[in-house]
Protein backbone atom coordinates (compact mmCIF):
# COMPACT_ATOMS: atom_id res chain seq x y z
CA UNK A 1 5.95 28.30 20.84
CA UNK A 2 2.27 29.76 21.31
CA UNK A 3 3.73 32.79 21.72
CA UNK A 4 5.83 33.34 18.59
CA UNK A 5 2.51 32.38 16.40
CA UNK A 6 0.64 34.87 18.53
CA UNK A 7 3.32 37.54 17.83
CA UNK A 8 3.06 36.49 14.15
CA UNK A 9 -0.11 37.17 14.13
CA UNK A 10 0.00 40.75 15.30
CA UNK A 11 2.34 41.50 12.40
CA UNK A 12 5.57 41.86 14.47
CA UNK A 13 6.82 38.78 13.10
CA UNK A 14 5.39 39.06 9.01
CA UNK A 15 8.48 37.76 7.11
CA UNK A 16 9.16 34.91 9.50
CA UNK A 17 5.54 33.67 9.47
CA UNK A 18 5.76 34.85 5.59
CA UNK A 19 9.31 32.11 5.12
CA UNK A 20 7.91 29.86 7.30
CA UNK A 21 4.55 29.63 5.16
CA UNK A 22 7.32 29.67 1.78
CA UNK A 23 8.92 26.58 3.11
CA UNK A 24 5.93 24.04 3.83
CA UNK A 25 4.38 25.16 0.52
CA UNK A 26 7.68 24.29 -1.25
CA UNK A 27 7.89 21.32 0.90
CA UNK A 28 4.30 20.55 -0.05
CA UNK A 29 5.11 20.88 -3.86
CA UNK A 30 8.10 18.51 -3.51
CA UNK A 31 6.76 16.11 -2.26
CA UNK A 32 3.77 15.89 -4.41
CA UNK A 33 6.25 16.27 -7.63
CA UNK A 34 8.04 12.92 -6.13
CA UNK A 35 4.76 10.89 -6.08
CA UNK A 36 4.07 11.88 -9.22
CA UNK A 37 7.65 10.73 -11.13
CA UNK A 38 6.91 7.84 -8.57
CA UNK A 39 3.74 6.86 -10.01
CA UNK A 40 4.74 6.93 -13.48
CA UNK A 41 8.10 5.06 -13.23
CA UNK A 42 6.12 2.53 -11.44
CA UNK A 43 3.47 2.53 -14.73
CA UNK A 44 6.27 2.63 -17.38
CA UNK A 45 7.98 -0.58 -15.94
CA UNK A 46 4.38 -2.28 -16.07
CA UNK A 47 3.89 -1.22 -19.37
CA UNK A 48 7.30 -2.49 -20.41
CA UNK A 49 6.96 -5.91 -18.81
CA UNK A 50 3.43 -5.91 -20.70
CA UNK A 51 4.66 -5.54 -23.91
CA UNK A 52 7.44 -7.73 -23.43
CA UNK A 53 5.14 -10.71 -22.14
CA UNK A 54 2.77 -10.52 -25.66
């Protein structure tokens, strides 16, 4: 495996190293778009059961 990141380097493997780096940023951004939808159905419920409870 140290090999094919050493070969990256050197620019014989660009658009793998180039797909590779595509995927964990979309990854990345996926994940943090989940947490956030997360995060406010979480906050809408409390703010329902809040304004139910007055």
């Amino acid at each position: 495996m140290q090999a094919f990141f050493v070969s990256a380097a050197s620019g014989g493997y660009f658009y793998t190293a180039t797909g590779v780096g595509v995927v964990i940023a979309s990854l990345i951004t996926l994940i943090f778009s989940m947490s956030i939808m997360l995060m406010e159905e979480v906050t809408s419920k409390e703010n329902k059961s809040n304004i139910r409870s007055l």
